[in-house]
PDB file of N, CA and C in Angstrom:
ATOM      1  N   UNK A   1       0.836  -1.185   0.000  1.00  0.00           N
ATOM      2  CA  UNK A   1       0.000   0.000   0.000  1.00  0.00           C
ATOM      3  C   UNK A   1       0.881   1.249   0.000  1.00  0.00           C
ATOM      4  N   UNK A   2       0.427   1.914  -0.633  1.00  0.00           N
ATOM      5  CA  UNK A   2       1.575   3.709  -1.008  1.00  0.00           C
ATOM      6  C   UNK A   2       1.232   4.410  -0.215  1.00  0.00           C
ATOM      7  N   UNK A   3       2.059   4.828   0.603  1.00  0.00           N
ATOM      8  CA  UNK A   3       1.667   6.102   1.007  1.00  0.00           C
ATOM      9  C   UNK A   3       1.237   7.345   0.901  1.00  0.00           C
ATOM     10  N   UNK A   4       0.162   7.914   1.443  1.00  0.00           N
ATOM     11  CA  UNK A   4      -0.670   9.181   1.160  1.00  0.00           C
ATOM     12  C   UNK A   4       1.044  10.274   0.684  1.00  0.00           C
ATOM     13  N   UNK A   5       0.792  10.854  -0.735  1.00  0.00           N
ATOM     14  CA  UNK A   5       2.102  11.838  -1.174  1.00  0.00           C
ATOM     15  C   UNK A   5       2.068  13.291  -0.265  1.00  0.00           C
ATOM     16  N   UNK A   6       2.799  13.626   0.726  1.00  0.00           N
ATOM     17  CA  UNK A   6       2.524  14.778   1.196  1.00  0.00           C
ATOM     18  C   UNK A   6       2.558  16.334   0.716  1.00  0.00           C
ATOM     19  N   UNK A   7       1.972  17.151   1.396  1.00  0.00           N
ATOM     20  CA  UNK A   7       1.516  18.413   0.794  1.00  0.00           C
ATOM     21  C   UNK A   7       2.231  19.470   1.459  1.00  0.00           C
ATOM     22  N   UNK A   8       3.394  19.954   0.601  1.00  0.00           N
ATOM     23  CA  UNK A   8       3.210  21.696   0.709  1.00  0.00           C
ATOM     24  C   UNK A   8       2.609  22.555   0.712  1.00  0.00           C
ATOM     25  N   UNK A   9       2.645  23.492   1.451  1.00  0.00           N
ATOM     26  CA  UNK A   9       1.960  25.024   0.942  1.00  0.00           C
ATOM     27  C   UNK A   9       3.176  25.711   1.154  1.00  0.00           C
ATOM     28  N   UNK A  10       3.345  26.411   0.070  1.00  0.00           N
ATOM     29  CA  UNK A  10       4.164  27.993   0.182  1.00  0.00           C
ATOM     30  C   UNK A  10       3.521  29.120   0.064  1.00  0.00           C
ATOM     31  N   UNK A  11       3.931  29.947   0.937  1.00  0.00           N
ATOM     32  CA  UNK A  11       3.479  31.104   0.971  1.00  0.00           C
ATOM     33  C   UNK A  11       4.509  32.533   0.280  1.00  0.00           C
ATOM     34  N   UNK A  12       4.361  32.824   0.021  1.00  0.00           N
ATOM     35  CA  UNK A  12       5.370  33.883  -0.643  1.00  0.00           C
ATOM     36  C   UNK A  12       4.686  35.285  -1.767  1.00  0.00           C
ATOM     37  N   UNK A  13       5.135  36.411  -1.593  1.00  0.00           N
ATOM     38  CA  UNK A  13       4.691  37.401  -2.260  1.00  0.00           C
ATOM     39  C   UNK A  13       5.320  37.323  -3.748  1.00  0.00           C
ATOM     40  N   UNK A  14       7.052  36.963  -3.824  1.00  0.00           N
ATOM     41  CA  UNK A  14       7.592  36.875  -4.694  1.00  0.00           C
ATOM     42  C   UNK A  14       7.221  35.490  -5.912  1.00  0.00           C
ATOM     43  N   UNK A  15       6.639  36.032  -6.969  1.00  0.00           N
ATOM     44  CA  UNK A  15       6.011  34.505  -8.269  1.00  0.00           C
ATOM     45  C   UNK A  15       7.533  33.939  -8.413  1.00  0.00           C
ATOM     46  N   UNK A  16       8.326  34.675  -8.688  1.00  0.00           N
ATOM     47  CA  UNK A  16       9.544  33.607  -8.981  1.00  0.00           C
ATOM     48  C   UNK A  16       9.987  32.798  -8.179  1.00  0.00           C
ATOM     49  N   UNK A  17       9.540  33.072  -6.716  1.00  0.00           N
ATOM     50  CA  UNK A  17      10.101  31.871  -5.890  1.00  0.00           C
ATOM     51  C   UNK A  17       8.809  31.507  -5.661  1.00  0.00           C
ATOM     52  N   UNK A  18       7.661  31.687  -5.736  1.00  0.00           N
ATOM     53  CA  UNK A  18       6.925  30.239  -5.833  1.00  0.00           C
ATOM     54  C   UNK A  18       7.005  29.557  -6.772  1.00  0.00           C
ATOM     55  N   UNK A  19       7.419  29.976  -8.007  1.00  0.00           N
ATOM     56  CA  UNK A  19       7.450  28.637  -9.080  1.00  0.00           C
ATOM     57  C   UNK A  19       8.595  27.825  -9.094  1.00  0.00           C
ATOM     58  N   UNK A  20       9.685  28.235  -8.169  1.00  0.00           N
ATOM     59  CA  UNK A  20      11.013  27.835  -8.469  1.00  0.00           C
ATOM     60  C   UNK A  20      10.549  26.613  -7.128  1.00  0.00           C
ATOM     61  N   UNK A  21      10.440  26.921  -6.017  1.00  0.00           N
ATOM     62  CA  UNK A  21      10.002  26.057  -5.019  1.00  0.00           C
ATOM     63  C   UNK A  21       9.070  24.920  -5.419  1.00  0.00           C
ATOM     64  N   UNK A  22       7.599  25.721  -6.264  1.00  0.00           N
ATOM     65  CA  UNK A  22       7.116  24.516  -6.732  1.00  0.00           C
ATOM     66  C   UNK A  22       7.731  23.472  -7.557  1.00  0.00           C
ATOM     67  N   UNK A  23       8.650  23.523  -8.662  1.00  0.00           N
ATOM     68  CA  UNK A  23       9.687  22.769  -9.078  1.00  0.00           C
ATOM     69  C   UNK A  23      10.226  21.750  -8.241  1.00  0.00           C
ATOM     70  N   UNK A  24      11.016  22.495  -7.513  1.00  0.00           N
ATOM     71  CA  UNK A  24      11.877  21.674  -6.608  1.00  0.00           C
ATOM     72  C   UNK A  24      11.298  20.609  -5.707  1.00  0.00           C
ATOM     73  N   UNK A  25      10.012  21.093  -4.647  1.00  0.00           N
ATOM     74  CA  UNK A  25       9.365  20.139  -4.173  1.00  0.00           C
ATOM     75  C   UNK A  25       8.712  19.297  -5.268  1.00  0.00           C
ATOM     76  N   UNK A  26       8.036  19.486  -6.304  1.00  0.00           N
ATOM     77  CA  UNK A  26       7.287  18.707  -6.674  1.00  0.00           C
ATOM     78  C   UNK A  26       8.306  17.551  -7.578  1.00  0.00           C
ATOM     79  N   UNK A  27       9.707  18.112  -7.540  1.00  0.00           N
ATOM     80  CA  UNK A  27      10.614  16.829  -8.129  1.00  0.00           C
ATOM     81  C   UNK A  27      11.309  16.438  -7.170  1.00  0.00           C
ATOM     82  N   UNK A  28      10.778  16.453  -5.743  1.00  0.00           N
ATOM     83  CA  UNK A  28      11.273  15.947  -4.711  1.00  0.00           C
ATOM     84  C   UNK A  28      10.188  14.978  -4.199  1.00  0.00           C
ATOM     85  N   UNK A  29       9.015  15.285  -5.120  1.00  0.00           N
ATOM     86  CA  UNK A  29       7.883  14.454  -4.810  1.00  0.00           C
ATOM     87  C   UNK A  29       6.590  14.445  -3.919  1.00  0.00           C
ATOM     88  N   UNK A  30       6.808  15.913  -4.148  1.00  0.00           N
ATOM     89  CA  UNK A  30       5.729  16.145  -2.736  1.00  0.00           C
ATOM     90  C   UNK A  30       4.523  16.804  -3.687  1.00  0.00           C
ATOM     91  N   UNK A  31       3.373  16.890  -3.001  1.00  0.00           N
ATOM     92  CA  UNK A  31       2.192  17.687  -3.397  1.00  0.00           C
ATOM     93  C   UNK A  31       2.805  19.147  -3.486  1.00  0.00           C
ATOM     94  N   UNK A  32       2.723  20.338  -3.791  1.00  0.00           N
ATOM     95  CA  UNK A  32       2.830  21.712  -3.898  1.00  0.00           C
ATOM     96  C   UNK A  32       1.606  22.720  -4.283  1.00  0.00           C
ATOM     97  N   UNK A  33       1.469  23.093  -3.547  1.00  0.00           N
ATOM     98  CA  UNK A  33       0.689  24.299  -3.435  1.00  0.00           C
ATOM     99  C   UNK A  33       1.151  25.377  -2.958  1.00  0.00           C
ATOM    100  N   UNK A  34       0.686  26.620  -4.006  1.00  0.00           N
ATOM    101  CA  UNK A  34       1.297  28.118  -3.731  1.00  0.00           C
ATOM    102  C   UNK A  34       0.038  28.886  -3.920  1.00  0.00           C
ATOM    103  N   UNK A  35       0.843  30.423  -2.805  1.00  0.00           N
ATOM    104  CA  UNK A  35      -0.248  31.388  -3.006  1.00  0.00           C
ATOM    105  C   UNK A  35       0.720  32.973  -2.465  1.00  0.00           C
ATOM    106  N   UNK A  36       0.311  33.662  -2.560  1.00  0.00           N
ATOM    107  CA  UNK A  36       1.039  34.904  -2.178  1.00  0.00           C
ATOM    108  C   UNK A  36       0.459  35.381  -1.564  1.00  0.00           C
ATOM    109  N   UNK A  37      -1.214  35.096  -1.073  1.00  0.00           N
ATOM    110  CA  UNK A  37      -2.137  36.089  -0.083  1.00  0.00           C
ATOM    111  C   UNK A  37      -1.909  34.977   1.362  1.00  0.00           C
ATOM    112  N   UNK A  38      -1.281  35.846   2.333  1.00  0.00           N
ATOM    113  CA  UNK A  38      -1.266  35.138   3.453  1.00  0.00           C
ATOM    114  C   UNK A  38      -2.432  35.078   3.904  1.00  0.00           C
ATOM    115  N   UNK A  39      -3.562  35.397   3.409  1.00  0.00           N
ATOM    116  CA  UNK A  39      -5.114  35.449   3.936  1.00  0.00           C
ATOM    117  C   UNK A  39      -5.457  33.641   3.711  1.00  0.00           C
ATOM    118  N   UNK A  40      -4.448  33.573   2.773  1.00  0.00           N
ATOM    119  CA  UNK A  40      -4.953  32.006   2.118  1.00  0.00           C
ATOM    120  C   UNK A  40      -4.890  31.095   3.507  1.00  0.00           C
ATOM    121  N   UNK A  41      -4.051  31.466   4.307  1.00  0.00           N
ATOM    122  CA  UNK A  41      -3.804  30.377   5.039  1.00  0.00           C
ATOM    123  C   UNK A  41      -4.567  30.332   6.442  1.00  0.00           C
ATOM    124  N   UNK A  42      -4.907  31.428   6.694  1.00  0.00           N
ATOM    125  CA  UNK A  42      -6.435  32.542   7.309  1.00  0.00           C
ATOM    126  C   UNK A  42      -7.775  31.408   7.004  1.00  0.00           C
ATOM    127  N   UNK A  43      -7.701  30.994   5.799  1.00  0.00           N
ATOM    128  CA  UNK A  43      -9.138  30.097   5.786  1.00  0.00           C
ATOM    129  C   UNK A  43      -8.879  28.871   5.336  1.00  0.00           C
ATOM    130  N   UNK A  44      -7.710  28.134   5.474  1.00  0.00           N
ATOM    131  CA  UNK A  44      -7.678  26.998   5.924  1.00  0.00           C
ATOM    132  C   UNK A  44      -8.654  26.161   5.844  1.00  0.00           C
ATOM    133  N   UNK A  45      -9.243  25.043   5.028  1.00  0.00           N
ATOM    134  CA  UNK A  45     -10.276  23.968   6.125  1.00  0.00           C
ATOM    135  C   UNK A  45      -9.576  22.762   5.800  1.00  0.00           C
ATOM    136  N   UNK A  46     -10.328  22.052   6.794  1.00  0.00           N
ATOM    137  CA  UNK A  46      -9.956  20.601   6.631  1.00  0.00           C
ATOM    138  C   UNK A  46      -9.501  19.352   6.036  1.00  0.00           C
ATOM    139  N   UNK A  47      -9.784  20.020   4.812  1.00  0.00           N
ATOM    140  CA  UNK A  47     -10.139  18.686   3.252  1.00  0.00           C
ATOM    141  C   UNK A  47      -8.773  19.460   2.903  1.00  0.00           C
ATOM    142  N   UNK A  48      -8.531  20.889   2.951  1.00  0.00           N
ATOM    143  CA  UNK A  48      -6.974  21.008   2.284  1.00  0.00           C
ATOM    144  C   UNK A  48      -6.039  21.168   2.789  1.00  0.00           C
ATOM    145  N   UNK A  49      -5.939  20.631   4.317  1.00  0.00           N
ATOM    146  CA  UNK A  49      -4.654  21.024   4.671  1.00  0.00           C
ATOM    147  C   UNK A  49      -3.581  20.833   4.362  1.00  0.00           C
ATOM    148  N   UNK A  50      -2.505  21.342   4.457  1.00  0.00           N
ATOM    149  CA  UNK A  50      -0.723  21.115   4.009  1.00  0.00           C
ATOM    150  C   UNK A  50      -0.435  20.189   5.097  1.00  0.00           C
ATOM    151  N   UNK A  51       0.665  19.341   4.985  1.00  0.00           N
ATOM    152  CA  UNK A  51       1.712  18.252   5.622  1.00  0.00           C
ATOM    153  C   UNK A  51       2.383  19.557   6.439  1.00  0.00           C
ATOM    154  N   UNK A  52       2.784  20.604   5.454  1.00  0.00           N
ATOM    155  CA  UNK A  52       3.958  21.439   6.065  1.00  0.00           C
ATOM    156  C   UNK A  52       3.727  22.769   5.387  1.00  0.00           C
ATOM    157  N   UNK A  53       3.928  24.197   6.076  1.00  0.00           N
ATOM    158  CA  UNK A  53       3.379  25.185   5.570  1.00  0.00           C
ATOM    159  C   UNK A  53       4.947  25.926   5.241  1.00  0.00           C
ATOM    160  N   UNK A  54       5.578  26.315   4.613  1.00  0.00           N
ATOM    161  CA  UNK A  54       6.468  27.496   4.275  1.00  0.00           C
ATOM    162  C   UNK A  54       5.970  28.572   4.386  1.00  0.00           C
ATOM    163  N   UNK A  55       6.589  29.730   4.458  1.00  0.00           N
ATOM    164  CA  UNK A  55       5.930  30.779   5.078  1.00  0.00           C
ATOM    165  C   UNK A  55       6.892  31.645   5.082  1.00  0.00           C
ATOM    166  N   UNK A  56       6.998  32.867   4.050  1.00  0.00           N
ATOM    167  CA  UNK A  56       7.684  34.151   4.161  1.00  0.00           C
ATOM    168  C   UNK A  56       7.509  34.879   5.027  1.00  0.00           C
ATOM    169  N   UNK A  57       8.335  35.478   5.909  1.00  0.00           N
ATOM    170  CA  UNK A  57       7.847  36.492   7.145  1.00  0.00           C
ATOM    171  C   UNK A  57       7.235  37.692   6.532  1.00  0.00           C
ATOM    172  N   UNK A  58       7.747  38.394   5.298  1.00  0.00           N
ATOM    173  CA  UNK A  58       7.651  39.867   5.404  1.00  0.00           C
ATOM    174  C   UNK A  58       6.895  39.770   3.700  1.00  0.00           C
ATOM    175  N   UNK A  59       5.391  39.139   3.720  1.00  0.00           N
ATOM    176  CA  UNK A  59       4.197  39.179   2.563  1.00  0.00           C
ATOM    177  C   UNK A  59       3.614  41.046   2.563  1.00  0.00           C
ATOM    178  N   UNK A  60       3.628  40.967   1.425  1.00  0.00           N
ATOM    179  CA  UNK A  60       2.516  42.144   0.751  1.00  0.00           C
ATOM    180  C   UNK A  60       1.250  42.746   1.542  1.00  0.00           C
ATOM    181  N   UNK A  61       1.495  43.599   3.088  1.00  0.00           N
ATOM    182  CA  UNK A  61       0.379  43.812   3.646  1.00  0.00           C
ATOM    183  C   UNK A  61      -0.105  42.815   4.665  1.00  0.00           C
ATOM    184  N   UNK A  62       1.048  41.908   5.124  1.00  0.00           N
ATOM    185  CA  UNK A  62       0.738  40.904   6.082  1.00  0.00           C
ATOM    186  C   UNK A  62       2.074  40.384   7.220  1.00  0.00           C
ATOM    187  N   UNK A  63       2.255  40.517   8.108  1.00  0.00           N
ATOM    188  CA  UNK A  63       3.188  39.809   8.618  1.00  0.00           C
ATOM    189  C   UNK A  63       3.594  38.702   8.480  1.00  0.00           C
ATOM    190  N   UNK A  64       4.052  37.418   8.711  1.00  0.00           N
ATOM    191  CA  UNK A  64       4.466  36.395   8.548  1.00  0.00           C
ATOM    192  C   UNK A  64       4.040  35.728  10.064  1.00  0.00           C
ATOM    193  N   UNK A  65       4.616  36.880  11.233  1.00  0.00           N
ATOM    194  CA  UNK A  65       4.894  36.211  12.347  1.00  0.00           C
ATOM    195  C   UNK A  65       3.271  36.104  12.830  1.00  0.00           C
ATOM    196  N   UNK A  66       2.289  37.037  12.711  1.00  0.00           N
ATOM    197  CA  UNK A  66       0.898  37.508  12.750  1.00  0.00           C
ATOM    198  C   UNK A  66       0.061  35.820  12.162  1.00  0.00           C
ATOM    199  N   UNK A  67       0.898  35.989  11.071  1.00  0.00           N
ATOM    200  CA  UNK A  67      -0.264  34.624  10.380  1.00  0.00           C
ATOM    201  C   UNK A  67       0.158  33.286  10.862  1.00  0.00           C
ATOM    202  N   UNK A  68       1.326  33.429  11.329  1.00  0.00           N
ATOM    203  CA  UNK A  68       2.146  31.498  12.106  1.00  0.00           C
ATOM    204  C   UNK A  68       1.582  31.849  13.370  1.00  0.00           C
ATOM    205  N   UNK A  69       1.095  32.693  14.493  1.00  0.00           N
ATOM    206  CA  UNK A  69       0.605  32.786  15.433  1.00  0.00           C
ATOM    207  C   UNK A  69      -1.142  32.801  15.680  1.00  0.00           C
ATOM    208  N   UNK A  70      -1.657  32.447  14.521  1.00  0.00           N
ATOM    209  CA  UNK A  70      -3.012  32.850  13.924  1.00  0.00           C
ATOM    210  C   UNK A  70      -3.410  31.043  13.743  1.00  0.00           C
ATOM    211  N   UNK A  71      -2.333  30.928  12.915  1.00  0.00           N
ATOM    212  CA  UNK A  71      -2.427  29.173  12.864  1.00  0.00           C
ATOM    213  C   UNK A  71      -1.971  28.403  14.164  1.00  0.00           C
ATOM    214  N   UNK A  72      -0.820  28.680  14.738  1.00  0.00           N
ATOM    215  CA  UNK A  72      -0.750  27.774  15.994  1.00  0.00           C
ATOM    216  C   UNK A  72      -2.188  28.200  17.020  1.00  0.00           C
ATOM    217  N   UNK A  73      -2.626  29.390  16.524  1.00  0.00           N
ATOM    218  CA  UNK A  73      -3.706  29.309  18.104  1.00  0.00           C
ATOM    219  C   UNK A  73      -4.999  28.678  17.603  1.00  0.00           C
ATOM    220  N   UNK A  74      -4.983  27.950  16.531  1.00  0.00           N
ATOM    221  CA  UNK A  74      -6.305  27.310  15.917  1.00  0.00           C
ATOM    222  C   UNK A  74      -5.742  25.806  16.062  1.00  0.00           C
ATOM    223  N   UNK A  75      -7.276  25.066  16.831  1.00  0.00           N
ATOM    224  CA  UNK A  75      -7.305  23.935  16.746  1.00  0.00           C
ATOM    225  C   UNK A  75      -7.018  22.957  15.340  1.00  0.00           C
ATOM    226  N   UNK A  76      -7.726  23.692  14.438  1.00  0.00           N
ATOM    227  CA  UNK A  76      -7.641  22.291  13.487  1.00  0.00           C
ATOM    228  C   UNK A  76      -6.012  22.658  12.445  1.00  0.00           C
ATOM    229  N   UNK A  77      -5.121  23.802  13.087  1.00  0.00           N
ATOM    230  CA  UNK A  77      -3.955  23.876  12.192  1.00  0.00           C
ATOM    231  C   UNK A  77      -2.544  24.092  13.022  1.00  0.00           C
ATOM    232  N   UNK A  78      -2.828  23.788  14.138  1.00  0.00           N
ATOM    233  CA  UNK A  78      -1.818  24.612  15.228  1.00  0.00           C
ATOM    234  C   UNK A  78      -1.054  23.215  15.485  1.00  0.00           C
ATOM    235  N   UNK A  79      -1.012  21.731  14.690  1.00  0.00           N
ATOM    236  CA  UNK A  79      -0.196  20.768  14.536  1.00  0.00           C
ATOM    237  C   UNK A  79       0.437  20.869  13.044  1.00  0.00           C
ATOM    238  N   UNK A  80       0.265  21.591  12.511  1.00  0.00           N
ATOM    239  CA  UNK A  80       1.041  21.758  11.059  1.00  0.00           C
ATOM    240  C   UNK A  80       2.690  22.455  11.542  1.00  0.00           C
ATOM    241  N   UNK A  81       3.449  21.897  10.913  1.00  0.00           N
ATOM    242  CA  UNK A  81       4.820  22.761  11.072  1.00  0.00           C
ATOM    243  C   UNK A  81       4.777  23.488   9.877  1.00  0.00           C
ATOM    244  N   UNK A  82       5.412  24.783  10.465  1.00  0.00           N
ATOM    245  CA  UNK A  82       5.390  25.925   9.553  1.00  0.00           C
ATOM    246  C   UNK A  82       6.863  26.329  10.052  1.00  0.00           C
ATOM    247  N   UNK A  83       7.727  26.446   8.558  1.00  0.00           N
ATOM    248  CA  UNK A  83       8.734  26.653   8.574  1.00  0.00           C
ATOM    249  C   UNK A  83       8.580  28.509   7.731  1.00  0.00           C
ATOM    250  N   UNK A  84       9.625  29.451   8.871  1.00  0.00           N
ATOM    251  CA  UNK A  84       9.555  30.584   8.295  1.00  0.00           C
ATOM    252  C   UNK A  84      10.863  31.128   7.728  1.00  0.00           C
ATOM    253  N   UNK A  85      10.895  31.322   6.255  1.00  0.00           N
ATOM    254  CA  UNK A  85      11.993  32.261   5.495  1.00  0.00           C
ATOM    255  C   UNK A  85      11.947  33.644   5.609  1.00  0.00           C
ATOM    256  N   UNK A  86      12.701  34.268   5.683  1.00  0.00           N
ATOM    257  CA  UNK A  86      13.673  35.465   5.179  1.00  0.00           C
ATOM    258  C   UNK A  86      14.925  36.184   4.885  1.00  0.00           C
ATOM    259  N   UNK A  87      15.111  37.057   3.827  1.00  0.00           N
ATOM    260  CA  UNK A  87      16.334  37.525   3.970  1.00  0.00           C
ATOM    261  C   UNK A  87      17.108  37.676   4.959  1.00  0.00           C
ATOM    262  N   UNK A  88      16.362  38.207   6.314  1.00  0.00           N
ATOM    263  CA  UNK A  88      16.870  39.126   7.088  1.00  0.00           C
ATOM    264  C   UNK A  88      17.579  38.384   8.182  1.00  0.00           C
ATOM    265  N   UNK A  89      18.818  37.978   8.495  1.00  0.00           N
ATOM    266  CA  UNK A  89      19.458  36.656   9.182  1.00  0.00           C
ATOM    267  C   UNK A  89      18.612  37.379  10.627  1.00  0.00           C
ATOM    268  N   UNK A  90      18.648  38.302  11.256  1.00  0.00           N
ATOM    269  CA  UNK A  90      17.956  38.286  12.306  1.00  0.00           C
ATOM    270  C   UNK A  90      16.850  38.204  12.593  1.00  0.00           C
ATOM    271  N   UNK A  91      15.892  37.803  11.947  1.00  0.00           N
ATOM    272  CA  UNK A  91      14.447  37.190  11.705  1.00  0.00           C
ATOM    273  C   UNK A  91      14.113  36.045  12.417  1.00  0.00           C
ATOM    274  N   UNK A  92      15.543  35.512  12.175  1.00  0.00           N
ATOM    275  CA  UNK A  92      15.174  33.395  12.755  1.00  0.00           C
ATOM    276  C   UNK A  92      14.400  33.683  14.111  1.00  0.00           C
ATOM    277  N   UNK A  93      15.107  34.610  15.127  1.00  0.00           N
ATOM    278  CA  UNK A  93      14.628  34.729  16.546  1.00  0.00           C
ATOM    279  C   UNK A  93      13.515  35.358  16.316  1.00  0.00           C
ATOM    280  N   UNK A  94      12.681  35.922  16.016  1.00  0.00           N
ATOM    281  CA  UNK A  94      11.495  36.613  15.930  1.00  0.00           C
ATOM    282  C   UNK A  94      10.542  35.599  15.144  1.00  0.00           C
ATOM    283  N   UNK A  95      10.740  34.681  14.291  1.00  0.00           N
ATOM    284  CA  UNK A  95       9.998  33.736  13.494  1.00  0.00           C
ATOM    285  C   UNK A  95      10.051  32.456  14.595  1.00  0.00           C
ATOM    286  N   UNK A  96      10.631  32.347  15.196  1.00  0.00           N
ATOM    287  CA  UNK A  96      10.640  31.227  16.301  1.00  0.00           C
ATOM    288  C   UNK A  96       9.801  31.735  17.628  1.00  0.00           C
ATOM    289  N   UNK A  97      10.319  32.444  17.980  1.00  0.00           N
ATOM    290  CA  UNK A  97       9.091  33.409  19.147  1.00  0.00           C
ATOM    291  C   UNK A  97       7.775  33.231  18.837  1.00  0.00           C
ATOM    292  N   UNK A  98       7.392  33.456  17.995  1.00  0.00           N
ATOM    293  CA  UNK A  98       6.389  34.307  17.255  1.00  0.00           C
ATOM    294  C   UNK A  98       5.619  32.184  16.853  1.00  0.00           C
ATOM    295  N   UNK A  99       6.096  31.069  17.186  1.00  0.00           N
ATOM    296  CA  UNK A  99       5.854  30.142  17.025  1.00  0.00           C
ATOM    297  C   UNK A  99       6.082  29.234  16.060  1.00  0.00           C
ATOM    298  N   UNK A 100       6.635  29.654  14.864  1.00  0.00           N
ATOM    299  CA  UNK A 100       7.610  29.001  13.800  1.00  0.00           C
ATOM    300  C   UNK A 100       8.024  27.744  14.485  1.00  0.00           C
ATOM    301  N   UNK A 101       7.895  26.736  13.660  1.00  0.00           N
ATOM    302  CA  UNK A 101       8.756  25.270  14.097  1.00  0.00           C
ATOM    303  C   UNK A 101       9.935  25.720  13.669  1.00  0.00           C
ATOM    304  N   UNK A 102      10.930  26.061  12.455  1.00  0.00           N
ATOM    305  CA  UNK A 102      11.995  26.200  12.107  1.00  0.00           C
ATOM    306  C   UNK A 102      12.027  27.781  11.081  1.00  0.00           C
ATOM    307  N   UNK A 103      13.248  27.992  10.989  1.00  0.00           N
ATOM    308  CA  UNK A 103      13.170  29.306  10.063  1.00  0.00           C
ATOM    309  C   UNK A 103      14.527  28.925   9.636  1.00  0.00           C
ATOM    310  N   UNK A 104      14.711  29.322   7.688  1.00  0.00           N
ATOM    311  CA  UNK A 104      15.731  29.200   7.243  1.00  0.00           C
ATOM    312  C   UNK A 104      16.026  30.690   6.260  1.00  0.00           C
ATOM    313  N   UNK A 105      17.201  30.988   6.429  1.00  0.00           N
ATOM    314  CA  UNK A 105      17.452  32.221   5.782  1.00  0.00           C
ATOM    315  C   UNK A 105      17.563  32.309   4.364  1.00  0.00           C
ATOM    316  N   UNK A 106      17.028  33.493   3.543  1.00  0.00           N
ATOM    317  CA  UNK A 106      16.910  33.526   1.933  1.00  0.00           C
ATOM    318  C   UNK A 106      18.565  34.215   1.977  1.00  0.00           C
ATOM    319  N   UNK A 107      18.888  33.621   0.843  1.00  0.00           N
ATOM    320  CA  UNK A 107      18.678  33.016  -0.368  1.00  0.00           C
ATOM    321  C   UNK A 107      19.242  31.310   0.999  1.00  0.00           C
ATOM    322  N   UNK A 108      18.415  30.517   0.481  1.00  0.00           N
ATOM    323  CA  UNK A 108      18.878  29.230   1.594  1.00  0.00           C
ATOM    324  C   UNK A 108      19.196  28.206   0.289  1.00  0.00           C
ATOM    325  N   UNK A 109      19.774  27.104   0.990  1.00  0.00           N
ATOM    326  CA  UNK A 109      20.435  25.608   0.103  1.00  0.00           C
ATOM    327  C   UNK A 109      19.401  24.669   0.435  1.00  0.00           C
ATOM    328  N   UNK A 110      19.026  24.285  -0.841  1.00  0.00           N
ATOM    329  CA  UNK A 110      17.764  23.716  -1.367  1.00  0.00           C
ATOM    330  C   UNK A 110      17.985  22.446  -0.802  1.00  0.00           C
ATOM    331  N   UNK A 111      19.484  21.958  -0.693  1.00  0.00           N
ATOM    332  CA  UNK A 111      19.206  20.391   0.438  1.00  0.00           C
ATOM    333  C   UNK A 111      18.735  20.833   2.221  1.00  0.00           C
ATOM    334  N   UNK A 112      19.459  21.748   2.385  1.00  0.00           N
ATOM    335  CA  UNK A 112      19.416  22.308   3.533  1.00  0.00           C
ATOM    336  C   UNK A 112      17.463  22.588   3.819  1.00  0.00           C
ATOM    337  N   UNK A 113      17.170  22.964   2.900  1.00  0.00           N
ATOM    338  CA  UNK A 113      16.204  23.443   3.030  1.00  0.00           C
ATOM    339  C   UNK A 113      14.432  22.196   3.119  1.00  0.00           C
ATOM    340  N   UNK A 114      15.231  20.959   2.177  1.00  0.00           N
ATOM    341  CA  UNK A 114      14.591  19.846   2.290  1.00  0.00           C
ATOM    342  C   UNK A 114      14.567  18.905   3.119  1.00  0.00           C
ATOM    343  N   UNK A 115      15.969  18.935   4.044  1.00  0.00           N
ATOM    344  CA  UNK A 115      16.643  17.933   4.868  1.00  0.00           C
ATOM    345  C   UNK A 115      15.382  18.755   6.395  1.00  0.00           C
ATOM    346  N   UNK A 116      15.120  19.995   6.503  1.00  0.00           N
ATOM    347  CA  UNK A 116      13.846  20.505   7.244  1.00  0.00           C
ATOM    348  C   UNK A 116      13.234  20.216   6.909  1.00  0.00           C
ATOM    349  N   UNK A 117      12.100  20.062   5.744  1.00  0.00           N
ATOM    350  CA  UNK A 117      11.411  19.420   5.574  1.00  0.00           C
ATOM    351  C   UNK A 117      10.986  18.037   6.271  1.00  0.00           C
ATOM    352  N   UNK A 118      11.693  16.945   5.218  1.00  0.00           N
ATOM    353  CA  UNK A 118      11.905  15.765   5.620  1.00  0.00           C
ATOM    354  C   UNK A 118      11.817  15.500   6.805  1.00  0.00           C
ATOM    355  N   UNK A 119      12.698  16.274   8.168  1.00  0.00           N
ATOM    356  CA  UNK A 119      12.392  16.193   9.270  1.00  0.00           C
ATOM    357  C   UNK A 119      10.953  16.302  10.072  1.00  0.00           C
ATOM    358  N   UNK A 120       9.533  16.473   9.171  1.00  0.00           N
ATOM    359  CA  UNK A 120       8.254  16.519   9.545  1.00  0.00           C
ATOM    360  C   UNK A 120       7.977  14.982   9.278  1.00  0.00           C
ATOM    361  N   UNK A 121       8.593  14.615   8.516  1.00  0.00           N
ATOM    362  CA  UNK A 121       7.827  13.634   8.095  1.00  0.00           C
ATOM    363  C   UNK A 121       7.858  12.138   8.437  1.00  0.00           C
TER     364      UNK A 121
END
């Protein structure tokens, strides 16, 4: 019997790195799903949740740390790991506070960046 294929979500304002991410996970074999409105992850239900959420801190009119603290305080999403990116190397501590399972810095190494992953799973 196969195992259920697990699901990304990325979150990101920037299209070139959601399509470049979707690439990469989805030839790493995972489900992928992208969106750039952190609202997306705001209505959430059941039937679509992600395995694992990616999550830019600093979206178009939205915090990062606002929307990973929005999801951990909700029952049906506050067991999802949500890993948070940004440029800004001093971010990691504020994306971890703020309830982040892990945070990796942009521009990050795409094994580096999967080998977190993987670790959900």
């Amino acid at each position: 019997m196969q195992s259920k294929q697990k699901k990304i979500l990325v979150v990101d304002d920037e299209p070139d790195i959601l399509e470049f991410l979707q690439i990469i996970f989805e030839d790493a074999g995972f489900l992928v799903d992208t969106t750039d409105k952190g609202e997306y992850l705001e209505k959430l239900n059941n039937g679509a949740l992600p395995d694992v959420v990616l999550l830019d801190m600093l979206l178009s009119g939205k915090d990062g740390r606002d929307i990973v603290k929005h999801l951990k305080s909700q029952e049906k999403t506050k067991h999802i790991p949500v890993i948070m990116f940004s440029a800004h190397p001093s971010a990691g501590q504020t994306a971890l506070a703020a309830g982040a399972d892990d945070f990796v810095e942009k521009p990050f190494d795409i094994d580096t960046l999967l080998d977190k992953i993987a670790h959900y799973f």
